[in-house]
PDB file of N, CA and C in Angstrom:
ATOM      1  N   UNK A   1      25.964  12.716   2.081  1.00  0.00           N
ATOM      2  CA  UNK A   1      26.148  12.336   0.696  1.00  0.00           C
ATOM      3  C   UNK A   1      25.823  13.526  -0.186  1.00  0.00           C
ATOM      4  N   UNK A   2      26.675  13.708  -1.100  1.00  0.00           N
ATOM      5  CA  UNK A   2      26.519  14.858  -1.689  1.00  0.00           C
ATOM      6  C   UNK A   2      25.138  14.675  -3.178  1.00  0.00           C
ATOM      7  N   UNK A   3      25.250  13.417  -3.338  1.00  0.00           N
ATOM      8  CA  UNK A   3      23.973  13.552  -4.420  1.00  0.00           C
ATOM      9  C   UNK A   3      22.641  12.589  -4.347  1.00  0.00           C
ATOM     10  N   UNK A   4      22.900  11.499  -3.681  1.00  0.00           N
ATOM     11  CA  UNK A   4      21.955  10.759  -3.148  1.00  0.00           C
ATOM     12  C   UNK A   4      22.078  10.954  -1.422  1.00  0.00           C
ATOM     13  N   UNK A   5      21.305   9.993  -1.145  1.00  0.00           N
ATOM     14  CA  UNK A   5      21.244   9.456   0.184  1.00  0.00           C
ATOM     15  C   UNK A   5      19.595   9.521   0.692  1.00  0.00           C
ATOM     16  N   UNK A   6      19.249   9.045   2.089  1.00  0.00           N
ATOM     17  CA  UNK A   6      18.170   8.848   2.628  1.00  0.00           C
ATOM     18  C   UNK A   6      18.285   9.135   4.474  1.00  0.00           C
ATOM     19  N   UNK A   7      17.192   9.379   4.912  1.00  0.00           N
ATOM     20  CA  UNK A   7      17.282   9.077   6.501  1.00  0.00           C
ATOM     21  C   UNK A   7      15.329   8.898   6.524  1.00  0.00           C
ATOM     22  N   UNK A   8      15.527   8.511   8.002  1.00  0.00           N
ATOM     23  CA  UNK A   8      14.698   7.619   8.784  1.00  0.00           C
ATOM     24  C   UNK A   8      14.045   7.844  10.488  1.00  0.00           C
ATOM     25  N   UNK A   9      13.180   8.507  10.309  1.00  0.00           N
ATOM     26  CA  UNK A   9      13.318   8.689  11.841  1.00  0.00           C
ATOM     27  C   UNK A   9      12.421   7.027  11.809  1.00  0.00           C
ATOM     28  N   UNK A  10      12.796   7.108  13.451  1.00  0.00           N
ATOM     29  CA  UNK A  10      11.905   5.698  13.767  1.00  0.00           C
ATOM     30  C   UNK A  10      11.420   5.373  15.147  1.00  0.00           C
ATOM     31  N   UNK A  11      10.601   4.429  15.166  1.00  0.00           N
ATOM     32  CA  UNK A  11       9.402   4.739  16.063  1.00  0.00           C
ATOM     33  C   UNK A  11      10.385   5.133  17.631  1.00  0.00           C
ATOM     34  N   UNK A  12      11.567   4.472  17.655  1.00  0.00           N
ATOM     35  CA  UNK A  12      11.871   4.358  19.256  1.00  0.00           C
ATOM     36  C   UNK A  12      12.818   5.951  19.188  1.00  0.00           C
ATOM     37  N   UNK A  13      13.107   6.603  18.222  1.00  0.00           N
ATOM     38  CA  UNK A  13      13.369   8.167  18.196  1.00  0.00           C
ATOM     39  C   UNK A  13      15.234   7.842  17.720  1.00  0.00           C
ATOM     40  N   UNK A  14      15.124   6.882  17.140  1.00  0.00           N
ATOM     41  CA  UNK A  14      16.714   6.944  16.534  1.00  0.00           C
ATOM     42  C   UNK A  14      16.300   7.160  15.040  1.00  0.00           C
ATOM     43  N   UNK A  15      17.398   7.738  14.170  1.00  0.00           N
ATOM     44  CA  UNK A  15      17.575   8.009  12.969  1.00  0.00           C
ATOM     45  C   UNK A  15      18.260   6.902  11.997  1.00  0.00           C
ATOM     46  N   UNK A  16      17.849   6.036  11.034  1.00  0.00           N
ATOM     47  CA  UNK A  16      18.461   5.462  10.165  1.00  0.00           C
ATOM     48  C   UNK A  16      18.859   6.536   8.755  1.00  0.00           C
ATOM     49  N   UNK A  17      20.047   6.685   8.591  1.00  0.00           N
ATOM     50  CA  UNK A  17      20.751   7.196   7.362  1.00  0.00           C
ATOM     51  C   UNK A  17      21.135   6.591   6.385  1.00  0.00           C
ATOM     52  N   UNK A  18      20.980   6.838   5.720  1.00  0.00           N
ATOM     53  CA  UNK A  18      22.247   6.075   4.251  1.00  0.00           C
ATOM     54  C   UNK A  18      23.116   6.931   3.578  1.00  0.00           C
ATOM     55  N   UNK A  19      24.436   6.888   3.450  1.00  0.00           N
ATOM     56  CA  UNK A  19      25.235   7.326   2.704  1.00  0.00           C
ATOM     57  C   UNK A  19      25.107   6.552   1.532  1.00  0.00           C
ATOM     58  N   UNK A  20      24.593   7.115   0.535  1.00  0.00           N
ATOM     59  CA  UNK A  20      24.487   6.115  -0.742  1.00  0.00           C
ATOM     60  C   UNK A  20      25.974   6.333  -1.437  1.00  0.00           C
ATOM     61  N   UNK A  21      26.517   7.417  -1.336  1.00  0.00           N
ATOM     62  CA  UNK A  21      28.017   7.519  -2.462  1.00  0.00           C
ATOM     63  C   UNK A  21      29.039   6.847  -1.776  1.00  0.00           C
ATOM     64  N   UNK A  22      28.579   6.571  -0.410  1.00  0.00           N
ATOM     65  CA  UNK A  22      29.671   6.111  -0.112  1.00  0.00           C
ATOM     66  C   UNK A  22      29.349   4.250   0.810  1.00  0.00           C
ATOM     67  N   UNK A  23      28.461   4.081   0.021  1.00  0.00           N
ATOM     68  CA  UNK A  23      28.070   2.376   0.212  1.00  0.00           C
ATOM     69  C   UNK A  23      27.907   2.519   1.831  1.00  0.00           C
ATOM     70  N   UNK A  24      27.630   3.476   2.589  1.00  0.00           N
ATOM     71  CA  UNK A  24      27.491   3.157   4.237  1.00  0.00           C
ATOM     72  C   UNK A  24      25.431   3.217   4.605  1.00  0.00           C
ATOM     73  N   UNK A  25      25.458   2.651   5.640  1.00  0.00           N
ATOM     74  CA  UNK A  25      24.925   2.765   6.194  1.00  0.00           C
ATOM     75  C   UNK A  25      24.980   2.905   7.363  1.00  0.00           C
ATOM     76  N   UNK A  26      23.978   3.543   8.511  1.00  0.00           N
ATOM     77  CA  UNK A  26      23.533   2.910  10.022  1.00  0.00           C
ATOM     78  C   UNK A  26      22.644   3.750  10.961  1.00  0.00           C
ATOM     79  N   UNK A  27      22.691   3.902  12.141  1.00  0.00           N
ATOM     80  CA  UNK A  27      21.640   4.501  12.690  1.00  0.00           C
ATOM     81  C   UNK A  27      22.170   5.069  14.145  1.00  0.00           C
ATOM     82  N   UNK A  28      21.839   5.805  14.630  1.00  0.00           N
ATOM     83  CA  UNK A  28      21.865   6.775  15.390  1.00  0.00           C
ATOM     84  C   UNK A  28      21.084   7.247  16.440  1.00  0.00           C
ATOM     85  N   UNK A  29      21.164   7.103  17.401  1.00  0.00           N
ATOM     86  CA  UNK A  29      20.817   7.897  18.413  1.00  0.00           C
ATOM     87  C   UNK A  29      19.947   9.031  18.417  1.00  0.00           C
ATOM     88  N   UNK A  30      19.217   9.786  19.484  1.00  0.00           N
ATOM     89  CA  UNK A  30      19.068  11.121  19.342  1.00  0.00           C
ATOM     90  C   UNK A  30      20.481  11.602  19.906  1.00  0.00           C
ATOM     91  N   UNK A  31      20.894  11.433  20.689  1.00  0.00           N
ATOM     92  CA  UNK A  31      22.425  11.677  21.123  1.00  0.00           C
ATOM     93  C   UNK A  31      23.415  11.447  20.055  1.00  0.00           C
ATOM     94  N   UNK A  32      23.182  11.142  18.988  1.00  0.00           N
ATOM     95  CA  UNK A  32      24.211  11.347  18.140  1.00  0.00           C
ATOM     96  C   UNK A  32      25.334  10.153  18.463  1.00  0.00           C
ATOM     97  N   UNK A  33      24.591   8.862  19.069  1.00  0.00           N
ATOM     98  CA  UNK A  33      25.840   7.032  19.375  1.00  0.00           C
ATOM     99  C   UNK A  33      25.168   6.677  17.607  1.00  0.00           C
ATOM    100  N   UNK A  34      26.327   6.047  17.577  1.00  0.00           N
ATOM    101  CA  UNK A  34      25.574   4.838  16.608  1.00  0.00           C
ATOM    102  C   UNK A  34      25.686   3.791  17.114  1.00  0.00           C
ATOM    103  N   UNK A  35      24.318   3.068  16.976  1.00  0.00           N
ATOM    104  CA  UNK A  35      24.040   1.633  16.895  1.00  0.00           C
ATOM    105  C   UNK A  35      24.503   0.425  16.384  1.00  0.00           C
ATOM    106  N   UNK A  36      24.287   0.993  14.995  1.00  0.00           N
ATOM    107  CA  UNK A  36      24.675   0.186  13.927  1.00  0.00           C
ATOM    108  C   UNK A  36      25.400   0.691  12.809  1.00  0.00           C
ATOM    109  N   UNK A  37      26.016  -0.365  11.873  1.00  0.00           N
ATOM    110  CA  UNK A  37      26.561   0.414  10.983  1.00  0.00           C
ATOM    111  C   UNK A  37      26.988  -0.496   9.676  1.00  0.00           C
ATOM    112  N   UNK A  38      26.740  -0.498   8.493  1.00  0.00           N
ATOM    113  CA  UNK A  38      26.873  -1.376   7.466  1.00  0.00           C
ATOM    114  C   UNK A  38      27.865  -0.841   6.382  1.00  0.00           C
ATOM    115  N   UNK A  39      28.671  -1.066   6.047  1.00  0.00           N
ATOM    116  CA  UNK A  39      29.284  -0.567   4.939  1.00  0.00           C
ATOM    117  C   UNK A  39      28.825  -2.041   3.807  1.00  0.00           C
ATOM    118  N   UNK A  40      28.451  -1.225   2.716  1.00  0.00           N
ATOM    119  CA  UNK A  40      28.562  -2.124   1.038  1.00  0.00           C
ATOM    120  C   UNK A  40      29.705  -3.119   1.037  1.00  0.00           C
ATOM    121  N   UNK A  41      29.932  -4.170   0.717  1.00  0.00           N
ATOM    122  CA  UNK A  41      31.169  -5.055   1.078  1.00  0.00           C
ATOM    123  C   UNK A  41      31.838  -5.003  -0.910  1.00  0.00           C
ATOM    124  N   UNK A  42      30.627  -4.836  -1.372  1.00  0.00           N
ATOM    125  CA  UNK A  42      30.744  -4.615  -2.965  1.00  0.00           C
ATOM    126  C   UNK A  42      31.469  -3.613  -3.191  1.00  0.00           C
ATOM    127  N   UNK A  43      32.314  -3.712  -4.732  1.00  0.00           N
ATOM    128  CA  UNK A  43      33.392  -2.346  -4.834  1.00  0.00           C
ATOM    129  C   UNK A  43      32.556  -2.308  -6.180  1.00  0.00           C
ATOM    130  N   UNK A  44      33.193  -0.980  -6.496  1.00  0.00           N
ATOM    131  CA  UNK A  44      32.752  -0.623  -8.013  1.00  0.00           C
ATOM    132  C   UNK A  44      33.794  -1.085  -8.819  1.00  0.00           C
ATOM    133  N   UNK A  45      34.231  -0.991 -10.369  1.00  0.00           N
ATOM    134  CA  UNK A  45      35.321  -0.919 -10.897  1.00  0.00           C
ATOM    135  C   UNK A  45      36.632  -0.318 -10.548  1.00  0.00           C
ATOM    136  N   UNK A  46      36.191   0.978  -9.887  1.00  0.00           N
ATOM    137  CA  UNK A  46      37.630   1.750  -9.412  1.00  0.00           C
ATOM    138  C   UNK A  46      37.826   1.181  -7.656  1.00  0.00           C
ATOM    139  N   UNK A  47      37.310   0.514  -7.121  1.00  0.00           N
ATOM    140  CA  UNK A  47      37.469  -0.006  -6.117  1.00  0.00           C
ATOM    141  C   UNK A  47      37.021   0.848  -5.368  1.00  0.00           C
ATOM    142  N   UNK A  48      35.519   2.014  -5.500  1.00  0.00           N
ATOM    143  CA  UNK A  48      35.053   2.621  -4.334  1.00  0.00           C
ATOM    144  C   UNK A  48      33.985   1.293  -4.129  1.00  0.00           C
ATOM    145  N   UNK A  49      33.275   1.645  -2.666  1.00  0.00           N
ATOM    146  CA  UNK A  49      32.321   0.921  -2.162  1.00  0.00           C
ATOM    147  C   UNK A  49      30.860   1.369  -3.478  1.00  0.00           C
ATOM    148  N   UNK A  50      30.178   0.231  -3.222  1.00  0.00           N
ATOM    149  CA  UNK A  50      28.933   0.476  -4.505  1.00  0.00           C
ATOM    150  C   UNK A  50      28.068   1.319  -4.082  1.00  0.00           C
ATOM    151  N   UNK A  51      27.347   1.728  -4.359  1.00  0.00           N
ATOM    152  CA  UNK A  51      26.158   3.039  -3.915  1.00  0.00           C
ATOM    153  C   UNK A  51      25.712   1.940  -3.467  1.00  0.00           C
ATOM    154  N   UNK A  52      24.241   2.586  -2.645  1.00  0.00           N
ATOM    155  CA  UNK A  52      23.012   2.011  -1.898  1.00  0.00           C
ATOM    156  C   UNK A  52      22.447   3.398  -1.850  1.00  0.00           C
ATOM    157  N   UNK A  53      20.979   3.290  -2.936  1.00  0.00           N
ATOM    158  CA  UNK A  53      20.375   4.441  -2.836  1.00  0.00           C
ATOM    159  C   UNK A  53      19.649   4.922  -1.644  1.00  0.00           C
ATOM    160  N   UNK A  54      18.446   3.710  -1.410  1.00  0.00           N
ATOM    161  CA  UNK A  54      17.744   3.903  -0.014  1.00  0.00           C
ATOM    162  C   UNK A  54      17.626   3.036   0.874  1.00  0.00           C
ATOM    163  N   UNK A  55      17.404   3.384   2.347  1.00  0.00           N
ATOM    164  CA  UNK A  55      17.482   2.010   3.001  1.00  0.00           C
ATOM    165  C   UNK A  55      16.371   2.323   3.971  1.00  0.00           C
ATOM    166  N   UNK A  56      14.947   1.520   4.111  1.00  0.00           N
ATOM    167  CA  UNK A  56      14.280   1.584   4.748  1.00  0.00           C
ATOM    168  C   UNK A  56      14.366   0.828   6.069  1.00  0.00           C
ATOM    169  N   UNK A  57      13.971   1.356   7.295  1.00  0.00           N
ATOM    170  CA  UNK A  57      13.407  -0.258   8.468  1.00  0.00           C
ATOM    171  C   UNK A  57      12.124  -0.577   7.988  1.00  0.00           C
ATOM    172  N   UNK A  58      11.837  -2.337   8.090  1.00  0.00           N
ATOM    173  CA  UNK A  58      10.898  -2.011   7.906  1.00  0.00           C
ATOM    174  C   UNK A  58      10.005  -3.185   9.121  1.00  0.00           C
ATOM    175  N   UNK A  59       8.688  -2.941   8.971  1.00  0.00           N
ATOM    176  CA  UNK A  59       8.254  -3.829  10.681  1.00  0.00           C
ATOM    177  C   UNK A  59       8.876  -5.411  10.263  1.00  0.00           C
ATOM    178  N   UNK A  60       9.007  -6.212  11.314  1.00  0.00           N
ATOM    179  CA  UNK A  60       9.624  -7.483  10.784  1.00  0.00           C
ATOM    180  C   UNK A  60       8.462  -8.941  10.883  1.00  0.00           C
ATOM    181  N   UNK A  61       7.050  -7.815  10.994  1.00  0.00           N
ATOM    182  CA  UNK A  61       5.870  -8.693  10.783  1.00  0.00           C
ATOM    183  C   UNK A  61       6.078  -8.607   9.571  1.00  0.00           C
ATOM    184  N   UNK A  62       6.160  -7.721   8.782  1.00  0.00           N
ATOM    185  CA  UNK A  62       5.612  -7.657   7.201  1.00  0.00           C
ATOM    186  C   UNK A  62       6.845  -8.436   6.513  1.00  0.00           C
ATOM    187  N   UNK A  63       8.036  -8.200   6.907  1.00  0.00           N
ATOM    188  CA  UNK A  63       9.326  -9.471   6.781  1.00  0.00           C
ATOM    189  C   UNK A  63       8.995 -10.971   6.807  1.00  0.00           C
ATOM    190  N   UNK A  64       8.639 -11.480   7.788  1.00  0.00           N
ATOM    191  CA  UNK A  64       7.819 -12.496   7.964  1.00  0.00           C
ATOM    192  C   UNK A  64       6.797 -13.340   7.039  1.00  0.00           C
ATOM    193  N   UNK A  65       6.133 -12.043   6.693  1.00  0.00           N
ATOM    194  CA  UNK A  65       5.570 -12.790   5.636  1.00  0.00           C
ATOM    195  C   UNK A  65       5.967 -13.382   4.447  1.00  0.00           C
ATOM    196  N   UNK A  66       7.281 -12.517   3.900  1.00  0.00           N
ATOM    197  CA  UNK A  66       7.862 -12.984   2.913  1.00  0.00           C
ATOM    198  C   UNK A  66       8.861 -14.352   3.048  1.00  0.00           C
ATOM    199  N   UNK A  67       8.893 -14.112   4.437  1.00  0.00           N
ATOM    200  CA  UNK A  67      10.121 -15.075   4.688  1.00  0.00           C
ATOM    201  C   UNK A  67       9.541 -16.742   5.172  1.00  0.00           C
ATOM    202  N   UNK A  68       8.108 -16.767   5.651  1.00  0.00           N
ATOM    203  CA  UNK A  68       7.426 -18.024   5.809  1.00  0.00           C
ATOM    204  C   UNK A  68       6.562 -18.811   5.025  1.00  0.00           C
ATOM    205  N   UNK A  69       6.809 -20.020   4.621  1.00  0.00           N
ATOM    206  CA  UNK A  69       6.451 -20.564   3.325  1.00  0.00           C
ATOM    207  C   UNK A  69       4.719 -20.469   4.072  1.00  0.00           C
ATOM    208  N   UNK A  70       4.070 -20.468   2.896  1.00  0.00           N
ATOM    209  CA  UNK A  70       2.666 -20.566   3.186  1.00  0.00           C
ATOM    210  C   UNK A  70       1.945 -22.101   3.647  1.00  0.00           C
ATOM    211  N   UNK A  71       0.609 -21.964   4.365  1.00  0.00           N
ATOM    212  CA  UNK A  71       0.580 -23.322   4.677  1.00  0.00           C
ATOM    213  C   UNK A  71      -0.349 -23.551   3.696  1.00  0.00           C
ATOM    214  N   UNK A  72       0.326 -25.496   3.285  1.00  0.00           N
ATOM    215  CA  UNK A  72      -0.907 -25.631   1.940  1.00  0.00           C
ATOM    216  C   UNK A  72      -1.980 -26.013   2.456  1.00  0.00           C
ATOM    217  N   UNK A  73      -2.548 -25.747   1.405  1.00  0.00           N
ATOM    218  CA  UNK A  73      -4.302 -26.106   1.931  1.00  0.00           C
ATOM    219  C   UNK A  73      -4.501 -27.483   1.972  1.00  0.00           C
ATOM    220  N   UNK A  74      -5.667 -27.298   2.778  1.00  0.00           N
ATOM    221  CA  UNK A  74      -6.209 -28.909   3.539  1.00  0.00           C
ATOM    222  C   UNK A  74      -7.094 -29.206   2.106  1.00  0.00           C
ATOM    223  N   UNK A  75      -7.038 -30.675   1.677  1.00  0.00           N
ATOM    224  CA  UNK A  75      -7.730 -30.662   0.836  1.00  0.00           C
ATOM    225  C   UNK A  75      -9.136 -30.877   1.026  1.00  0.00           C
TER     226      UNK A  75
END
């Protein structure tokens, strides 16, 4: 990406990237496979894909937390 973008090393030794100008994402190998790969499904006005500035992994304990309702308290 010529004016934004991001990368990622990560714990198992693959690289997460972001092409932000060009709405992509995905991740990589040390061998240079990709894994994965996301393109923005969003267009802009002129019909490019939308930016995506940064894209973190992040652990999917700390996901979890956001994602499980809390338990209510015992009264």
């Amino acid at each position: 990406t010529a004016s934004r973008g991001s990368c990622q090393r990560l714990p198992n030794g693959n690289t997460l990237i972001s092409e932000s100008d060009r709405g992509r994402s995905f991740e990589v190998t040390p061998e240079g496979e990709i894994v994965w790969e996301f393109r923005n499904p969003h267009l802009d006005a002129r019909g490019r894909r939308a930016t995506m500035v940064r894209l973190y992994r992040v652990d999917p304990a700390i996901v979890e937390k956001f994602i499980t309702p809390a338990a209510a308290p015992v009264p």
